[in-house]
Protein backbone atom coordinates (compact mmCIF):
# COMPACT_ATOMS: atom_id res chain seq x y z
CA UNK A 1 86.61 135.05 76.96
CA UNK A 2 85.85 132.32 74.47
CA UNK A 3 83.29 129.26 75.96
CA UNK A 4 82.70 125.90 74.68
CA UNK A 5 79.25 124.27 74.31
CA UNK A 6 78.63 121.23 76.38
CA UNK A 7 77.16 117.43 75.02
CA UNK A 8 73.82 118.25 74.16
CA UNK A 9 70.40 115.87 74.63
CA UNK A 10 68.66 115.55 71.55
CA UNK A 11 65.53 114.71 72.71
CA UNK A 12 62.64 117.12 72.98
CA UNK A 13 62.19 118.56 76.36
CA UNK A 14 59.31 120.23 78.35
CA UNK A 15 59.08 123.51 77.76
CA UNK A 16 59.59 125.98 80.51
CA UNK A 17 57.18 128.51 81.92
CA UNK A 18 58.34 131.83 80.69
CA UNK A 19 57.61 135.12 78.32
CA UNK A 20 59.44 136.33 75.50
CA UNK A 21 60.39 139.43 78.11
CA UNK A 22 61.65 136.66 81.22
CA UNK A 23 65.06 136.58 81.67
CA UNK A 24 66.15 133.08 81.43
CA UNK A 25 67.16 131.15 84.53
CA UNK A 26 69.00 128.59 84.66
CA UNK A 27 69.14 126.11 87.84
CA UNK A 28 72.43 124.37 88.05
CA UNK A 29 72.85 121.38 90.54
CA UNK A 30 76.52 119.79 91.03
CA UNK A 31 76.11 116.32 92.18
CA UNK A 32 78.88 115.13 94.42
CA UNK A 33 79.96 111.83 96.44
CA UNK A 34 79.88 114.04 99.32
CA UNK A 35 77.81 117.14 98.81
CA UNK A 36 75.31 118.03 96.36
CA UNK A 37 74.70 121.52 95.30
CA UNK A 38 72.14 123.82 93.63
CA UNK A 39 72.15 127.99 92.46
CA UNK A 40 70.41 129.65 90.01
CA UNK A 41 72.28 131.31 87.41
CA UNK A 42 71.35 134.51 85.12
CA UNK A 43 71.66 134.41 81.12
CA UNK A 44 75.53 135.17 81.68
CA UNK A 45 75.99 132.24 84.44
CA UNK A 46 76.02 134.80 87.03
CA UNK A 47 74.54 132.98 90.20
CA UNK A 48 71.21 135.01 91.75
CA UNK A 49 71.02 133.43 94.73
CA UNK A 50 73.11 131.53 97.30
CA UNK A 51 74.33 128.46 97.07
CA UNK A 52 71.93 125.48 98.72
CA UNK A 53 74.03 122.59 99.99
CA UNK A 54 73.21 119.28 101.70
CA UNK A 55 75.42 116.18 102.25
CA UNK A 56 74.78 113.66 99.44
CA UNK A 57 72.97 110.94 101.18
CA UNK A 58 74.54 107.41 101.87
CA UNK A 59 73.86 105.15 100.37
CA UNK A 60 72.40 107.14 97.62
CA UNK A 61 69.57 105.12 95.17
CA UNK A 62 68.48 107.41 92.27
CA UNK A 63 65.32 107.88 94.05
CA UNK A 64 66.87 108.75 96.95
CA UNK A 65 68.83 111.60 94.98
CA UNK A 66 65.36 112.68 93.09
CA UNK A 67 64.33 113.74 96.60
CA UNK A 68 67.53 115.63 97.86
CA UNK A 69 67.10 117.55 94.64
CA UNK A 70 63.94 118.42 95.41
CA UNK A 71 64.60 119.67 98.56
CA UNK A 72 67.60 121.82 97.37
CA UNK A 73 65.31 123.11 94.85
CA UNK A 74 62.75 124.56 97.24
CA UNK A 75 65.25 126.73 98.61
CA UNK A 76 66.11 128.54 95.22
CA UNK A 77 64.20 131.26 93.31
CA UNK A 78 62.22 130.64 90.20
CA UNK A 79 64.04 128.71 86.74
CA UNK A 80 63.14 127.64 83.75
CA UNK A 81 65.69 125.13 82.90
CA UNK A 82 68.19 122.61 84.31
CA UNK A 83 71.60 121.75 83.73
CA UNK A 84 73.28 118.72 86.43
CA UNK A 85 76.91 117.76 86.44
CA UNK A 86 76.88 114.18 87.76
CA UNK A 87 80.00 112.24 89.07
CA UNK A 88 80.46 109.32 86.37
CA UNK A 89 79.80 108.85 82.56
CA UNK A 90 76.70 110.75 81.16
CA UNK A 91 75.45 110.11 77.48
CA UNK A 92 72.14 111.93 76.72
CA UNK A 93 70.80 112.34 79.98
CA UNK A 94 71.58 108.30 81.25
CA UNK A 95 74.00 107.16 83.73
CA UNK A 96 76.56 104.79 82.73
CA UNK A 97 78.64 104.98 85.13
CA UNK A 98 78.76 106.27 89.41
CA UNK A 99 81.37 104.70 91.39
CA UNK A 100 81.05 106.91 94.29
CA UNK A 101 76.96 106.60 94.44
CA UNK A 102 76.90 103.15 93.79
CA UNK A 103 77.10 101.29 90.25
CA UNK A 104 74.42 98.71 90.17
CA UNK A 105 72.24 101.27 91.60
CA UNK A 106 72.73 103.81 88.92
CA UNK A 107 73.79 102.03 85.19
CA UNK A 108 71.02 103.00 82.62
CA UNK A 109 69.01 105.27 84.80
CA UNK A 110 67.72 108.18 82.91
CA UNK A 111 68.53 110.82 85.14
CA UNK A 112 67.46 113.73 82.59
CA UNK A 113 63.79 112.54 81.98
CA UNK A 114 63.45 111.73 85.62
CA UNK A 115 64.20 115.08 86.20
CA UNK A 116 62.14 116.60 83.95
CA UNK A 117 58.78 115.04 84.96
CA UNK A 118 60.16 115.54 88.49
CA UNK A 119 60.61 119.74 88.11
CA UNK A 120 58.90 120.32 85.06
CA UNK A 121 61.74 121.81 83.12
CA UNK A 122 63.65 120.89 80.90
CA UNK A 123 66.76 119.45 81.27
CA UNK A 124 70.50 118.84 80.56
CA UNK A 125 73.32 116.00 82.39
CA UNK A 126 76.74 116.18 81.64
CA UNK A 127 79.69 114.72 83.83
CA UNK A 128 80.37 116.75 87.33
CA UNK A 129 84.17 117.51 85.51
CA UNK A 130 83.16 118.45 82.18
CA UNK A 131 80.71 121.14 83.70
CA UNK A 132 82.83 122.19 85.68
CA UNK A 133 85.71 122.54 82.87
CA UNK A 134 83.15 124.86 80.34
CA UNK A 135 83.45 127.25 83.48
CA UNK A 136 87.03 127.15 83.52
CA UNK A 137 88.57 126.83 79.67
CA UNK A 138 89.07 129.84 77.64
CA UNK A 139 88.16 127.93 74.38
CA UNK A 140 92.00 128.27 73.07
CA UNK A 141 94.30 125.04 72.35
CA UNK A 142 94.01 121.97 74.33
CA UNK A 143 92.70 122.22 77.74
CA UNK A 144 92.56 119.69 80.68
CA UNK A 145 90.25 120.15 83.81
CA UNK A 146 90.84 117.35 86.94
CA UNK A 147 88.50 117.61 89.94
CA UNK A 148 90.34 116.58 93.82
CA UNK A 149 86.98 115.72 95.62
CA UNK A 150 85.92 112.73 96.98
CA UNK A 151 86.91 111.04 93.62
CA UNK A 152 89.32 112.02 90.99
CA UNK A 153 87.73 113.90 87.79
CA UNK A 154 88.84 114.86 84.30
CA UNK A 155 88.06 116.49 80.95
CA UNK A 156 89.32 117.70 78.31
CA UNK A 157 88.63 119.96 75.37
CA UNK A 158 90.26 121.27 72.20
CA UNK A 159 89.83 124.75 70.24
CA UNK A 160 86.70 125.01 73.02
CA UNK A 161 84.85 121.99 71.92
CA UNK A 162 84.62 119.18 74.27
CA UNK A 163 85.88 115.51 74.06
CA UNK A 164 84.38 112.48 74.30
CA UNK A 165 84.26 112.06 78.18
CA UNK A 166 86.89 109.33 79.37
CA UNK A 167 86.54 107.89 83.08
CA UNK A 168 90.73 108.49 83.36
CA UNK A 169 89.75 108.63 87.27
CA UNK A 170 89.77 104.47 86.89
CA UNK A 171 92.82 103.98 84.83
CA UNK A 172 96.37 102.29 86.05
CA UNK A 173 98.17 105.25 87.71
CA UNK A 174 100.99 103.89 90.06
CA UNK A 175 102.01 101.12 92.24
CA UNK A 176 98.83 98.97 90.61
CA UNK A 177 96.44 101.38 91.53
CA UNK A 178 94.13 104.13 89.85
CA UNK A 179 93.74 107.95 90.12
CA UNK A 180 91.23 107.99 92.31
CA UNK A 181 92.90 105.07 94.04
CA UNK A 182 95.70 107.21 95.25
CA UNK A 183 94.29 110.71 94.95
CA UNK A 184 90.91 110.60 96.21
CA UNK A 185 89.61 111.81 99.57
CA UNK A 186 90.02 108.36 100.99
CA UNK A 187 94.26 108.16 99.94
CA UNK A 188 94.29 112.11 101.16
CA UNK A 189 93.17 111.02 104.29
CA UNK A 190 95.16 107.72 104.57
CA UNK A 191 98.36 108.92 103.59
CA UNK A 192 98.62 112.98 104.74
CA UNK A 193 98.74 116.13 102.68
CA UNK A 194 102.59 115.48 101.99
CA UNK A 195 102.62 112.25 100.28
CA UNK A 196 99.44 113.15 98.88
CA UNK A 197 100.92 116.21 97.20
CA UNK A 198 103.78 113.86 95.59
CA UNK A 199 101.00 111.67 94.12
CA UNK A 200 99.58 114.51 92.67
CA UNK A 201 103.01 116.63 91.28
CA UNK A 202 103.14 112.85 89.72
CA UNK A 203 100.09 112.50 87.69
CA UNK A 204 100.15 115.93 86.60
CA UNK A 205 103.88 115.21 84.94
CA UNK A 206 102.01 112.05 83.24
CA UNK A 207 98.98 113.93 82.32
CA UNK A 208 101.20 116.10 80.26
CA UNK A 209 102.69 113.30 78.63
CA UNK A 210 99.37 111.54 77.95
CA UNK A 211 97.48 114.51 76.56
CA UNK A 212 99.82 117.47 75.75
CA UNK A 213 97.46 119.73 77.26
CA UNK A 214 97.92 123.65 76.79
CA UNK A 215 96.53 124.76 80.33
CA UNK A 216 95.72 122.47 83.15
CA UNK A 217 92.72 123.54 85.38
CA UNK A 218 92.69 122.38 88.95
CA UNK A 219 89.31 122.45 90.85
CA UNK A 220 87.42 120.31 93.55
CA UNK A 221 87.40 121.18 97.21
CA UNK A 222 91.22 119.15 97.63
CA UNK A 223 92.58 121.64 95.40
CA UNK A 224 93.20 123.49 98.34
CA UNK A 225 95.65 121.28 99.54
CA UNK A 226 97.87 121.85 96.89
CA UNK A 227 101.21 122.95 98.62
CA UNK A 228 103.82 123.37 95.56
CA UNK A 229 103.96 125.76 93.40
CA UNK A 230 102.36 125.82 90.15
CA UNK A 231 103.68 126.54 87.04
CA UNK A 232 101.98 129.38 84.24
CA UNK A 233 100.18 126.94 82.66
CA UNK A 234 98.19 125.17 85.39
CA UNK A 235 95.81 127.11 87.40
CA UNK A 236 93.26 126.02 90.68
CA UNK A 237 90.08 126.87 89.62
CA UNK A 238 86.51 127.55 92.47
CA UNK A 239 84.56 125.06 93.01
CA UNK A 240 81.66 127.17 92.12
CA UNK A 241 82.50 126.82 88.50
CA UNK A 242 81.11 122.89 88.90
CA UNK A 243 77.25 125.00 88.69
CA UNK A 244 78.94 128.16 86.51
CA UNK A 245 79.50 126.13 83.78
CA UNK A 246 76.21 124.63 83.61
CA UNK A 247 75.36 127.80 81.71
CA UNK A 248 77.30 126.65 78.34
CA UNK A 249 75.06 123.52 77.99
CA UNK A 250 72.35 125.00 76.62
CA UNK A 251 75.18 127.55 74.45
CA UNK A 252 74.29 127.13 70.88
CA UNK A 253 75.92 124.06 69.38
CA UNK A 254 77.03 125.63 66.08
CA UNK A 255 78.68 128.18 67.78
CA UNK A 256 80.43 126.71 70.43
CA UNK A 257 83.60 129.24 70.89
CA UNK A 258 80.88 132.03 71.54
């Protein structure tokens, strides 16, 4: 099955503690509004041990996340990297953009060199979706990946490679309001599963139109409210693959179908 490589920090990182015979290790952490979780993964993106999970504090101040993290962490087996999937816009490690942590708490904090000084390791942040969708694609066409969780996620990628990340979770939808406006867990609660469902067999008809995706992936813990049936081309995908693919960021850039 054919991966895609992830967006890549250039700067240089701390190096981690290992021997040319270690196996690398890879922790993964999937930052949610709601929950925040942590595995280690083996060199294939196998997870080693179980999955830690807490409740992602409220409100939630980078420093205040610094800590959960470390407090997931100490319930995990040894690593010698990172790779985080955060819920908002991620360019080279800083936060641009959390509206379900709190903006004005977040914009321009470097989340990747906190991290490293903070575990010693060194370190990779991509967007919660996008890490999740390099578990999911098969590296083949054009492929979309939307999240159902507390917010509303996306991603794309063509031929395996990833696109620039868009924040389609805050554009017009319907009726004046967003995605996440009418599909997060808030609407889902509001409205009921049924109407909820409509909303949803609704943006994934306009989805279509607005990116001619290939395959659709589904994933997020609302995916399992999904009550119609799907068609061959759109799949619900675990929610484990939001750690998974935290493997693929630290894939090989110039060969990023391998």
């Amino acid at each position: 099955m054919k991966k895609a490589t992830g967006a890549l920090q250039e700067k240089a990182a701390p190096k981690s503690r290992k021997t040319a015979s270690t196996p690398v290790q890879t922790l993964a952490i999937d930052i949610g509004g709601t929950g925040t979780k942590a595995s280690v993964l083996d060199e294939a993106g196998n997870m080693i041990s179980d999955r830690a999970r807490t409740d992602t504090p409220d409100p939630c101040s980078p420093d205040v996340m610094l800590a959960t993290i470390e407090q997931l962490v100490k319930q995990l087996p040894e690593y010698h990297r990172v790779s985080v999937g955060f819920p908002g816009v991620v360019r080279k490690g800083r936060i641009y953009s959390a509206h379900n942590l709190g903006e004005e708490l977040w914009y321009g904090f470097n989340l990747g060199e906190a991290l490293e000084r903070q575990l010693k390791r060194p370190v990779r942040v991509a967007n919660d979706a996008d890490m999740q969708g390099l578990g999911a694609i098969r590296g083949e066409g054009v492929e979309m990946v939307i999240t159902l969780g507390t917010g509303f996620g996306s991603s794309l990628f063509e031929d395996g490679h990833i696109a620039p990340h868009l924040e389609l979770a805050h554009h017009p939808f319907r009726n004046g309001e967003t995605y996440e406006e009418q599909l997060g867990i808030r609407a889902l609660e509001e409205v009921g599963k049924k109407r909820w469902n409509r909303r949803l067999l609704r943006a994934i008809k306009a989805l279509r139109g607005l990116t001619c995706y290939d395959r659709l992936f589904i994933g997020g813990g609302n995916a399992k409210h999904i009550k119609f049936e799907l068609p061959p081309e759109i799949e619900t995908v675990p929610n484990t693959l939001g750690m998974i693919g935290g493997i693929w960021l630290w894939r090989d850039r110039s060969h990023p179908n391998t």
